[in-house]
Protein backbone atom coordinates (compact mmCIF):
# COMPACT_ATOMS: atom_id res chain seq x y z
CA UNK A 1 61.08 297.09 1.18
CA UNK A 2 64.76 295.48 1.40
CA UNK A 3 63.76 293.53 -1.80
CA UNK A 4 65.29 295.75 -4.34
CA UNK A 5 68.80 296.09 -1.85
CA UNK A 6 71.65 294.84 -3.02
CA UNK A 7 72.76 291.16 -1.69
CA UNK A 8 76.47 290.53 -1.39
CA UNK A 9 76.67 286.84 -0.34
CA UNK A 10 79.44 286.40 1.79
CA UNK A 11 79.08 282.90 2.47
CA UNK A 12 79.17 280.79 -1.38
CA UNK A 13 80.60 276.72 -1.56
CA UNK A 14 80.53 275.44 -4.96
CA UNK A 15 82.41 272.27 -5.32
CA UNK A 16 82.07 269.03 -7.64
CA UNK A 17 83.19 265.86 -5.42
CA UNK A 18 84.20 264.13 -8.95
CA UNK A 19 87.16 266.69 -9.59
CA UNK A 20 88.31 267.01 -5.93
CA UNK A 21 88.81 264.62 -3.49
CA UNK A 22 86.23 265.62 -0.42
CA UNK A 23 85.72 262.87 2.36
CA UNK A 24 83.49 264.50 4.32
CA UNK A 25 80.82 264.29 1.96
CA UNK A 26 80.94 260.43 1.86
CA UNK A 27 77.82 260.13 4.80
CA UNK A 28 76.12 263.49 3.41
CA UNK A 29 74.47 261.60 0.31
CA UNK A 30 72.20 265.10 -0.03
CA UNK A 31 75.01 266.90 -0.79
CA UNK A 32 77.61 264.29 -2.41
CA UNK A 33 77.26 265.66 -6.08
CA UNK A 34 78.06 268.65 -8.08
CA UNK A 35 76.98 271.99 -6.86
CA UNK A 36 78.51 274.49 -9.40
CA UNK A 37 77.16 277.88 -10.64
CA UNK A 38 74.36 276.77 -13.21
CA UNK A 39 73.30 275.14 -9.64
CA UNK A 40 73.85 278.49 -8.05
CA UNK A 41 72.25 280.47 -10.43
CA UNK A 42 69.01 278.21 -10.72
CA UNK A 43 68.30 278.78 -6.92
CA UNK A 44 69.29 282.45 -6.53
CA UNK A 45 67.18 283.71 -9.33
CA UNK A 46 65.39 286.94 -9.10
CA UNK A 47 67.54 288.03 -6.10
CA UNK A 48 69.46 290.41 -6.46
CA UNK A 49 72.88 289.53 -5.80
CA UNK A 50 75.32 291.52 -7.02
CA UNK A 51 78.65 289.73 -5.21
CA UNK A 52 79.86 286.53 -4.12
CA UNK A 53 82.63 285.13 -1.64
CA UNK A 54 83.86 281.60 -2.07
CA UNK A 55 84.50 280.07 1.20
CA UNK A 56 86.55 276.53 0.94
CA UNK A 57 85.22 273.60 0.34
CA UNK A 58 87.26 271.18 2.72
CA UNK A 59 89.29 269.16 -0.37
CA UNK A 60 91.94 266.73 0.60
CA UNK A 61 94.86 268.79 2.18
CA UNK A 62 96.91 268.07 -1.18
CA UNK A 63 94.44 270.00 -2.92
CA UNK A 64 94.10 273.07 -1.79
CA UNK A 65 96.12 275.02 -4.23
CA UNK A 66 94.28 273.99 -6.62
CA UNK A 67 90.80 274.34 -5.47
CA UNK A 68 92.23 278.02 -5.21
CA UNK A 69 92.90 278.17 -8.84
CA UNK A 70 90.23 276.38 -10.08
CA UNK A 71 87.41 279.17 -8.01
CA UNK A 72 89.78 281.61 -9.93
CA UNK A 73 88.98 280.24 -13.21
CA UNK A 74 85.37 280.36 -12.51
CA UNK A 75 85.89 283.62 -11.57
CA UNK A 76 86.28 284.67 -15.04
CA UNK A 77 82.63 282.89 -15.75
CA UNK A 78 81.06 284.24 -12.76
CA UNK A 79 81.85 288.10 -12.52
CA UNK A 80 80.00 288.56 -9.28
CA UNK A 81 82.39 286.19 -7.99
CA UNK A 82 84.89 288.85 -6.41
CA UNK A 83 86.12 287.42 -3.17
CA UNK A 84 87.74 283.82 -2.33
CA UNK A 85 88.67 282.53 1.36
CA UNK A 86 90.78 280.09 0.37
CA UNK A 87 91.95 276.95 2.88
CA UNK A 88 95.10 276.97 4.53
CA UNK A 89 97.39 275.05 7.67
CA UNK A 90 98.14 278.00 9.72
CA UNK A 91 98.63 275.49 12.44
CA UNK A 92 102.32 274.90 10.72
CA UNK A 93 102.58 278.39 12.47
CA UNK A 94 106.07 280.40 10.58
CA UNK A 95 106.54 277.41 8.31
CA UNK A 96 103.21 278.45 6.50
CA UNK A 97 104.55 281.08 4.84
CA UNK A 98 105.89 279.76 2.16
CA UNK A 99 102.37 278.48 0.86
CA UNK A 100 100.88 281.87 1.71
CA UNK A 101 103.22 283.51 -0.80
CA UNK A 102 102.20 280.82 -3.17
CA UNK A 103 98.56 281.34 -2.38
CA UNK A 104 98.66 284.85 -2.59
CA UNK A 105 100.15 284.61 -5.53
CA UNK A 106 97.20 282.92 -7.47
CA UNK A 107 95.24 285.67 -7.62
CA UNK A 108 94.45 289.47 -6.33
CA UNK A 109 90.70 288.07 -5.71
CA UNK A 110 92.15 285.57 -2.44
CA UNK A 111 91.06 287.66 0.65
CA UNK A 112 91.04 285.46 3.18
CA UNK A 113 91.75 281.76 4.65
CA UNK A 114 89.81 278.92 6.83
CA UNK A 115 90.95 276.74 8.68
CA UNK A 116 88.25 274.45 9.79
CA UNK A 117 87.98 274.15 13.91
CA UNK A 118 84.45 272.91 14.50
CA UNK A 119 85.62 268.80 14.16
CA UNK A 120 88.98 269.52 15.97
CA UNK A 121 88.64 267.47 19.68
CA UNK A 122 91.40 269.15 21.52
CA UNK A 123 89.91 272.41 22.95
CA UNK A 124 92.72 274.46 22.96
CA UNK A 125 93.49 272.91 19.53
CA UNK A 126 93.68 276.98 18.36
CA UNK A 127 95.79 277.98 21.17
CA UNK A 128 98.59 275.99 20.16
CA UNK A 129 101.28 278.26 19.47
CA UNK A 130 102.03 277.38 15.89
CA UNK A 131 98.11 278.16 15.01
CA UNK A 132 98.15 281.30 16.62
CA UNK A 133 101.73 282.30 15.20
CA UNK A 134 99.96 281.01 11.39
CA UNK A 135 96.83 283.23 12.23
CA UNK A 136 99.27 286.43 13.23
CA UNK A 137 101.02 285.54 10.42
CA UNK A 138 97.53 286.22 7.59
CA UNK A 139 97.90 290.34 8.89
CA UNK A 140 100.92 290.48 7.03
CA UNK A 141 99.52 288.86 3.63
CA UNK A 142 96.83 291.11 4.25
CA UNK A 143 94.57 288.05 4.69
CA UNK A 144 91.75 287.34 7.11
CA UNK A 145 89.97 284.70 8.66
CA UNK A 146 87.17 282.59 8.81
CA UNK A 147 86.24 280.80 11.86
CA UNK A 148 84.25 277.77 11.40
CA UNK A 149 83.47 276.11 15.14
CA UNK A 150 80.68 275.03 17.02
CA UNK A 151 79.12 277.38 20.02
CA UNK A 152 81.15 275.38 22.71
CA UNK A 153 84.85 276.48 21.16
CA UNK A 154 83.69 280.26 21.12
CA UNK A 155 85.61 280.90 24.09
CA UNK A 156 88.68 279.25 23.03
CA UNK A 157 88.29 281.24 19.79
CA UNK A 158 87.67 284.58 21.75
CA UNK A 159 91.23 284.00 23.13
CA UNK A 160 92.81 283.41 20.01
CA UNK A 161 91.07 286.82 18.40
CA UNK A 162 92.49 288.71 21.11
CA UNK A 163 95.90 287.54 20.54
CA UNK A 164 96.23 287.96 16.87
CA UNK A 165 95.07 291.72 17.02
CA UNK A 166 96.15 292.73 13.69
CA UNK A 167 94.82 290.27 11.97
CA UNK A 168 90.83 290.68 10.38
CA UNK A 169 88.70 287.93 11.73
CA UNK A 170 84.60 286.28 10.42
CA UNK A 171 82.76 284.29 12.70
CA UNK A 172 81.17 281.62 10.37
CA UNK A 173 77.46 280.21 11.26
CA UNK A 174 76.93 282.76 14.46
CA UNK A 175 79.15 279.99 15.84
CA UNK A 176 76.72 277.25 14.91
CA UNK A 177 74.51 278.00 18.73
CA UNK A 178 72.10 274.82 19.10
CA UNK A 179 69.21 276.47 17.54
CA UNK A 180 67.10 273.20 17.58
CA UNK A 181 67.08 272.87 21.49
CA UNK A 182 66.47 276.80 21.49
CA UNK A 183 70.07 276.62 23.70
CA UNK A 184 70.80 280.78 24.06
CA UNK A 185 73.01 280.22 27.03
CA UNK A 186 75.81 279.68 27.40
CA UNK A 187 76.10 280.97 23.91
CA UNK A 188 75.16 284.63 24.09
CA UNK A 189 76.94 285.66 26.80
CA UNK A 190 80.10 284.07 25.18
CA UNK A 191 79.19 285.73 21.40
CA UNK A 192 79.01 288.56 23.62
CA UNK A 193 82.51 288.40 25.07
CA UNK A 194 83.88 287.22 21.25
CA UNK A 195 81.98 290.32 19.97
CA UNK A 196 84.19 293.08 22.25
CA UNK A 197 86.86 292.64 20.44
CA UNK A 198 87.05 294.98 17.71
CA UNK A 199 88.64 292.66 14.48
CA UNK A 200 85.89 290.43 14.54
CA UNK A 201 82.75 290.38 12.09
CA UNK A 202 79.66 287.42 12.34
CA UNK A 203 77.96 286.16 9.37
CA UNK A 204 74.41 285.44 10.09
CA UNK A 205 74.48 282.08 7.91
CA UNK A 206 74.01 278.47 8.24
CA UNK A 207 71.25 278.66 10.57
CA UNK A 208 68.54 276.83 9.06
CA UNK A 209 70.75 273.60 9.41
CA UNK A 210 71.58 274.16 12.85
CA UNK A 211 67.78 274.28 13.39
CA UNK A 212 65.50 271.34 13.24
CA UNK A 213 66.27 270.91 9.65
CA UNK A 214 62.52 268.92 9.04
CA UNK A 215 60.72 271.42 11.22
CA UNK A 216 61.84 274.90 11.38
CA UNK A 217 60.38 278.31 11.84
CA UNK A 218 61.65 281.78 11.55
CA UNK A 219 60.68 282.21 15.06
CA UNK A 220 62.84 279.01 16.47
CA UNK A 221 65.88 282.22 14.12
CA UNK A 222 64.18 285.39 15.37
CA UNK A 223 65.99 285.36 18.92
CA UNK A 224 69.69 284.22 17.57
CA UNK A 225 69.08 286.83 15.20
CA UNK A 226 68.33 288.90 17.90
CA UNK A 227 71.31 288.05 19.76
CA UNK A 228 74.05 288.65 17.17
CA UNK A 229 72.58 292.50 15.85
CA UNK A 230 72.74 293.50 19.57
CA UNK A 231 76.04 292.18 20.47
CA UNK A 232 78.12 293.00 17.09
CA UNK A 233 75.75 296.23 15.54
CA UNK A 234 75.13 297.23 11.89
CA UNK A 235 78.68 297.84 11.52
CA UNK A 236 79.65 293.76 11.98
CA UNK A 237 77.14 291.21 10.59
CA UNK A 238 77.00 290.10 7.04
CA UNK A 239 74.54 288.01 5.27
CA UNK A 240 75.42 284.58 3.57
CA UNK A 241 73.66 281.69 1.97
CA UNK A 242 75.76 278.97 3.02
CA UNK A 243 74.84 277.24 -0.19
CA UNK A 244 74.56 274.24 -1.23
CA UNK A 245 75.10 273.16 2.68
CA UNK A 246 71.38 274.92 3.33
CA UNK A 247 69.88 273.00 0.83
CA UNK A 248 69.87 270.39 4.14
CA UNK A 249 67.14 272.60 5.75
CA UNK A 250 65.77 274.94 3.10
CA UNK A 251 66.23 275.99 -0.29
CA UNK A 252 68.07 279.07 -0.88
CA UNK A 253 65.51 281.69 -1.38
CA UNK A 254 63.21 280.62 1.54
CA UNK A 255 66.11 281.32 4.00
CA UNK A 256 66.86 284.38 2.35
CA UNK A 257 62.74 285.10 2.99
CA UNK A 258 63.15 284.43 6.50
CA UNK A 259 65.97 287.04 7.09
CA UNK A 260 64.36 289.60 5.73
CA UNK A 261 61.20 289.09 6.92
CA UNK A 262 62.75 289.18 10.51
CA UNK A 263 64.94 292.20 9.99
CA UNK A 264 62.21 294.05 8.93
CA UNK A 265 62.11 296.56 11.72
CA UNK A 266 65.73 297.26 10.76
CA UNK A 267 66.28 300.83 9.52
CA UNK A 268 67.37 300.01 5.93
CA UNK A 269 70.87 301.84 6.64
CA UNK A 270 71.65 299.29 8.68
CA UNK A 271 70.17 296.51 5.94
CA UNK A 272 72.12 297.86 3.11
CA UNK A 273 74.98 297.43 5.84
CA UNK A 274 73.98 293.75 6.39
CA UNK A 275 72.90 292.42 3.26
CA UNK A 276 76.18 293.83 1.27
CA UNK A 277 78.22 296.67 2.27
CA UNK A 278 79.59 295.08 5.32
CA UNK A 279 80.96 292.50 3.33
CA UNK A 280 82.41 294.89 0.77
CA UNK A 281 84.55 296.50 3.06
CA UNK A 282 85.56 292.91 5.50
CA UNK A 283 86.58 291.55 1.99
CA UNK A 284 87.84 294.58 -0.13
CA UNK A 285 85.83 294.20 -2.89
CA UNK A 286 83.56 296.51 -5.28
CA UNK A 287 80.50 295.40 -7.03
């Protein structure tokens, strides 16, 4: 049983919209409160998770530094905390240098950026040469990066993964594919293109809310699922809650449930990989 294995959860938001400024929560009245670790804690109880990656939050661009060191400080409350992808304007392309020194700076336990794409309406908007000079620029900082979009940017993504080569890349969300109208093309083929480049990982998370969020079954998951462990093997697919976002579709332990239930037939080598040790070695940590 994949029960007892190890969970690294490489997908973790925590925020409190009272001590950071975050906008986008203003029509969201589900999630416009405090989700902190008690929170965390309460809903991932019994499982065993033995790591956690912070992923950003979206805060008010004047904020970002110190969302970083504020997820550091909690860091020293939450020991499974280990790995932090931190916000930052690569699109300032050389110029952001400067605030990755600063960033980097904060603390050994910053791994990685994200620079959120999915809301961005230019298409090529991470083509333009200043993002893709900021996203070369993370290889040398030793940082990677998360790629939050929507299934329709994946080939404009694809483009900018081949051109940063050096640089460590994590598909966020499978790419957020329009599970609720059971849409596989032309999503698959393009995860599939995405996928044959060889500094790219997926994280099989926020499903659930990309499903019919009232309604869902693990079948309406099973064939995404499906999808994404034939086109990027055991070697690139980690496992993440997406918490408290998931709370829109499903608590916590109910998606967790539904992954396991449908990896099942997995050989638990390749669990182990999915459910932690993939996301050990994308984010250099140890638990």
């Amino acid at each position: 049983m994949s029960e007892s294995l190890p969970i690294v959860d490489a997908h973790v938001h925590l925020w409190d919209p009272n001590q950071f400024n975050m906008p986008w929560l203003t029509d969201i009245p589900r999630l416009n409160r405090p989700y902190g670790l008690r929170d965390y804690r309460g809903q991932t109880q019994g499982l065993p998770i033995v790591g956690m990656v912070y992923v950003e939050v979206g805060v008010a661009a004047q904020e970002v530094l110190r969302e970083a060191r504020h997820v550091v400080e909690l860091a020293w409350e939450e020991p499974r905390l280990q790995a932090i992808v931190a916000a930052a304007p690569v699109e300032r392309g050389e110029a952001v240098r400067e605030y990755l020194e600063s960033l980097v700076a904060i603390s050994p336990l910053i791994k990685g950026v994200r620079r959120n794409l999915q809301d961005e309406a230019e298409t090529d908007f991470c083509l333009q040469p200043d993002f893709v000079a900021g996203v070369r620029l993370l290889a040398e900082f030793k940082l990677s990066f998360d790629l939050c979009i929507r299934h329709w940017q994946l080939p404009y993504v694809t483009e900018l993964v081949r051109r940063c080569p050096d640089t460590a890349f994590s598909l966020d969300h499978l790419g957020k594919p329009d599970i609720k109208q059971q849409q596989l093309d032309p999503w698959q083929a393009d995860l599939r293109k995405l996928a044959e480049l060889p500094n790219v990982v997926c994280k099989i998370s926020g499903m659930v809310t990309e499903a019919d969020q009232e309604g869902w079954q693990p079948a309406d998951l099973e064939p995404f699922i499906n999808v994404v462990l034939d086109v990027f093997g055991e070697e690139r697919v980690l496992f993440g809650g997406d918490w408290p976002v998931a709370l829109l579709a499903s608590p916590y332990r109910r998606w967790y449930e539904t992954l396991e239930a449908l990896i099942a037939h997995v050989p638990v080598s390749a669990r182990r990989k999915l459910w932690a040790e993939n996301a050990q070695i994308f984010y250099r940590i140890s638990v």
